[in-house]
Protein backbone atom coordinates (compact mmCIF):
# COMPACT_ATOMS: atom_id res chain seq x y z
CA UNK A 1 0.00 0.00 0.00
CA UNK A 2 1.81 3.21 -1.13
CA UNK A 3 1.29 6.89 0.08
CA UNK A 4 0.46 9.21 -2.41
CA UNK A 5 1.74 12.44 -2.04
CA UNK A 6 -0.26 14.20 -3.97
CA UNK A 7 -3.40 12.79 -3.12
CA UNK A 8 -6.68 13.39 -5.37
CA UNK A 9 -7.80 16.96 -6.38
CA UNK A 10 -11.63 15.69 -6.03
CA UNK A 11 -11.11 15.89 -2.34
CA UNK A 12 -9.31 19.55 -2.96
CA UNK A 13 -12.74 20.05 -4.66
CA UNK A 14 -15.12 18.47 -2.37
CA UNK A 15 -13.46 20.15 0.41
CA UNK A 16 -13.36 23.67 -1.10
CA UNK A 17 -17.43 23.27 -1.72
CA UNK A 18 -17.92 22.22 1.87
CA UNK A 19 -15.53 25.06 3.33
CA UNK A 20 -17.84 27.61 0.98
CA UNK A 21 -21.42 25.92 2.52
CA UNK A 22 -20.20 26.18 5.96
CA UNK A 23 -19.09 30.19 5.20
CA UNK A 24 -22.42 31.01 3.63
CA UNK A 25 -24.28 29.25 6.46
CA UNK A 26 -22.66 30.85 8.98
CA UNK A 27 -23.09 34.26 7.37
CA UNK A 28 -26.65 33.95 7.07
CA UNK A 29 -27.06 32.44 10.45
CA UNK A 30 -25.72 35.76 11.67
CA UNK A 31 -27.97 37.81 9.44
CA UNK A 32 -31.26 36.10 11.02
CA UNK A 33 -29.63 36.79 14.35
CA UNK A 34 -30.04 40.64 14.13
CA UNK A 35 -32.69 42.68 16.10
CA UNK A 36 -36.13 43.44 14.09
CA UNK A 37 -36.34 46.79 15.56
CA UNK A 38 -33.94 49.20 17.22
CA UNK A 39 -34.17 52.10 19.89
CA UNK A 40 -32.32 55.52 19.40
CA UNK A 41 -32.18 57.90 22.23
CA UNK A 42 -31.18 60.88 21.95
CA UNK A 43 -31.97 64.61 22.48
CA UNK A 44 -35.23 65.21 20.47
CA UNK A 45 -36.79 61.49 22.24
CA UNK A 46 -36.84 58.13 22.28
CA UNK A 47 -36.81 56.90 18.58
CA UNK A 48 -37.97 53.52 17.40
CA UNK A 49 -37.32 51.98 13.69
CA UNK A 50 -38.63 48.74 12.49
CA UNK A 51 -37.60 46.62 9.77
């Protein structure tokens, strides 16, 4: 049973892919984590935006 050095590019590939899933999960895992609304306050009151 020999070692290849250079192993197989398909796992380069396949692991590349995976790496990119994971990113774009995580980004939009943090997205949906965000506040609907926010609170300003500040001299002129107490404001209050909604998305």
């Amino acid at each position: 049973m020999a070692n290849k050095s250079g192993g197989n590019p398909l796992y380069f590939i396949i692991g590349a892919v995976v790496v990119a899933v994971l990113a774009v999960g995580f980004f939009m895992v943090q997205e949906s984590n965000e506040p609907d609304f926010s609170i300003d306050v500040n001299e002129s009151g107490i404001d209050v935006e909604t998305n």
